[in-house]
C-alpha atoms as a PDB file:
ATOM      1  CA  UNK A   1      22.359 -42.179 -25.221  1.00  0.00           C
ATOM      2  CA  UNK A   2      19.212 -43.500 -24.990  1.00  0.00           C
ATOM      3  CA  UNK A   3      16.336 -44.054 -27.969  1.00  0.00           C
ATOM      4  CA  UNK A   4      12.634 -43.225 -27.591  1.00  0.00           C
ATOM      5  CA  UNK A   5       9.850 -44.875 -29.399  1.00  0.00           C
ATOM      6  CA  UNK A   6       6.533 -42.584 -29.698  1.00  0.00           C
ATOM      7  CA  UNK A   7       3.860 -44.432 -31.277  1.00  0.00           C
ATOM      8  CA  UNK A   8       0.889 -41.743 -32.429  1.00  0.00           C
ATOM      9  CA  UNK A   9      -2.475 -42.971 -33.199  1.00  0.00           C
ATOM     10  CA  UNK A  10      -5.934 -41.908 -33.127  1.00  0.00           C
ATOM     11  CA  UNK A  11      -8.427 -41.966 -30.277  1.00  0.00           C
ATOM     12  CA  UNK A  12     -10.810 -44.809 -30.587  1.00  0.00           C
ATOM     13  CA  UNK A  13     -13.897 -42.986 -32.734  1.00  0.00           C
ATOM     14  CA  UNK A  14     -12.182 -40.523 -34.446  1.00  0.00           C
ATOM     15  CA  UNK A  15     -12.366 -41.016 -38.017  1.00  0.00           C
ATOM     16  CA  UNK A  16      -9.170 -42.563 -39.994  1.00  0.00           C
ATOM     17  CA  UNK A  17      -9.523 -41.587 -43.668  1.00  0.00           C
ATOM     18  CA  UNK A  18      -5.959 -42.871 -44.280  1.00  0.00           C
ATOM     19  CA  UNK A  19      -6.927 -46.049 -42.624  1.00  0.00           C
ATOM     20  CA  UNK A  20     -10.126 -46.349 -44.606  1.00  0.00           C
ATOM     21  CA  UNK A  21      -8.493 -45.539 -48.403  1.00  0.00           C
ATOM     22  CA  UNK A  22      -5.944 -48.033 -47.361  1.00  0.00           C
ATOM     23  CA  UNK A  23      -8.402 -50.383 -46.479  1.00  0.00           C
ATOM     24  CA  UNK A  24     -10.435 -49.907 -49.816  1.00  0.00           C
ATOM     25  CA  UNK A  25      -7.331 -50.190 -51.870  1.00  0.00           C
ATOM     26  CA  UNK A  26      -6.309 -53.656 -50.099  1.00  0.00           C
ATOM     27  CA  UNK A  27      -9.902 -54.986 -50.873  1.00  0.00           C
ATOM     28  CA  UNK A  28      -9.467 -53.215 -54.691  1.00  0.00           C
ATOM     29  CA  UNK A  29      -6.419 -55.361 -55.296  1.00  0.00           C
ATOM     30  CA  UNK A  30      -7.753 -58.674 -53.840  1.00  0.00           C
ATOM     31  CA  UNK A  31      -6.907 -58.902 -49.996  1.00  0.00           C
ATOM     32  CA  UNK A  32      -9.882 -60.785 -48.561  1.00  0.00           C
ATOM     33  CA  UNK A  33     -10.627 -60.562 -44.834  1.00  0.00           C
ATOM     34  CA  UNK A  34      -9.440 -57.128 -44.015  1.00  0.00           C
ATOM     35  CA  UNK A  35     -11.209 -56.124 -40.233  1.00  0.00           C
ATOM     36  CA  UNK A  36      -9.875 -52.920 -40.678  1.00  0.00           C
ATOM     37  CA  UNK A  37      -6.853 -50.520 -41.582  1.00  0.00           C
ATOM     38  CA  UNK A  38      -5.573 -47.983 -38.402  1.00  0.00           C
ATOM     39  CA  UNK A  39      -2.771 -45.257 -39.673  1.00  0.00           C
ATOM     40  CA  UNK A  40      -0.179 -44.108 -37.274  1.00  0.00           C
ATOM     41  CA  UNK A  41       3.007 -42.145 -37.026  1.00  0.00           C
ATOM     42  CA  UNK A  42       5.805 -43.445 -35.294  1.00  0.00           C
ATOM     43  CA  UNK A  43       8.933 -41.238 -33.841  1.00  0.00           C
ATOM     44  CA  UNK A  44      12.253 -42.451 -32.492  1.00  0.00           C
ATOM     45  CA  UNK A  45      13.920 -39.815 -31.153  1.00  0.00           C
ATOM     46  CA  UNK A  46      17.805 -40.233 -29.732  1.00  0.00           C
ATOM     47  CA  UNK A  47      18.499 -38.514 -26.835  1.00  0.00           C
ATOM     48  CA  UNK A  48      22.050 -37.629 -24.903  1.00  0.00           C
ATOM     49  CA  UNK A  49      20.644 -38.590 -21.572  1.00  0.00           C
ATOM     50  CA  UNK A  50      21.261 -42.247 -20.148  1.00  0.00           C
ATOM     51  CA  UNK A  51      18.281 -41.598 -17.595  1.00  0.00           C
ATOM     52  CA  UNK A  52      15.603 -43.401 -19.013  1.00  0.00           C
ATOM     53  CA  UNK A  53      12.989 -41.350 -16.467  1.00  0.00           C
ATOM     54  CA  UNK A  54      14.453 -38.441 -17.880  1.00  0.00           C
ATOM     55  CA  UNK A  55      14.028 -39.550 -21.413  1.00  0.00           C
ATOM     56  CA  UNK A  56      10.666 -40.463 -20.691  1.00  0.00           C
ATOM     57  CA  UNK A  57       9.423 -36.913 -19.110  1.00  0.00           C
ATOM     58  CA  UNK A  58      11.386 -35.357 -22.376  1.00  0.00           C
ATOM     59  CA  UNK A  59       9.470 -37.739 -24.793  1.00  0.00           C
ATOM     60  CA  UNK A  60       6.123 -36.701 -22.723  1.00  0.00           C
ATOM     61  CA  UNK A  61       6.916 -33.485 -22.990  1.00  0.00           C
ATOM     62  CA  UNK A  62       7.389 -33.677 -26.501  1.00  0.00           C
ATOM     63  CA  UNK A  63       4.024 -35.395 -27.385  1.00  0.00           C
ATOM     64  CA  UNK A  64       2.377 -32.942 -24.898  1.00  0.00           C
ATOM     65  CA  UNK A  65       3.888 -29.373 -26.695  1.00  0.00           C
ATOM     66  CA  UNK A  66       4.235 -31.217 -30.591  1.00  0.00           C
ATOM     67  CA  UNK A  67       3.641 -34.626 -31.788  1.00  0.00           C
ATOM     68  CA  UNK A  68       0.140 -35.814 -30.400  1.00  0.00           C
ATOM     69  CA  UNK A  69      -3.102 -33.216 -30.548  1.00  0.00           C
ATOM     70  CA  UNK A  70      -4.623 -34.721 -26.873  1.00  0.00           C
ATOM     71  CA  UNK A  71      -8.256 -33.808 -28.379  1.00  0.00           C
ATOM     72  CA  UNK A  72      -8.037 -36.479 -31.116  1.00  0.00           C
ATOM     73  CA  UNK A  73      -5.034 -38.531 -30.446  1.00  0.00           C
ATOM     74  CA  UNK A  74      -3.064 -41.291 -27.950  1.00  0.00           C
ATOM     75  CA  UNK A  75       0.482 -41.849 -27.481  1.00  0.00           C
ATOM     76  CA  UNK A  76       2.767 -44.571 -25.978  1.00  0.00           C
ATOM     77  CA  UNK A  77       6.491 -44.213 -25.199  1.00  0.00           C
ATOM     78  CA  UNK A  78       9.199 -46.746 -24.791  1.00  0.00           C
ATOM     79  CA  UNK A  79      12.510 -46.128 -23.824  1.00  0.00           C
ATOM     80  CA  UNK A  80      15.236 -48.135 -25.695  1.00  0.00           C
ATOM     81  CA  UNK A  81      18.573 -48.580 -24.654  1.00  0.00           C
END
């Protein structure tokens, strides 16, 4: 059994609205120095496979047909053993 680690996040200039009220509320409660806040979602998905090139076509597969829109978002994948 290997686990897969599918990091969503947002395409560089696409707005973050989550990001940005986090950010605001950081700065509303006293964090100073705050660049900027970036939301993601993060999967990890445990598969029966021990073929880590088969867990990574599955997990490609997976963002392709369900977790990532490819118009507005990027994707990594790591296989963990």
């Amino acid at each position: 059994m290997v686990r897969v680690r599918v990091e969503v996040h947002l395409r560089k200039g696409v707005t973050d609205p989550e990001g940005d009220n986090v950010q605001k509320a950081l700065t509303l409660l006293g964090f100073k120095g705050i660049g900027g806040v970036h939301s993601a979602k993060l999967f990890l998905i445990d598969l029966a496979t021990k073929d880590t090139k088969v867990a990574r076509k599955e997990a490609e597969e997976m963002c392709r047909r369900l977790l990532a829109n490819p118009v507005i978002h990027e994707y990594s994948i790591a296989v963990e053993k």
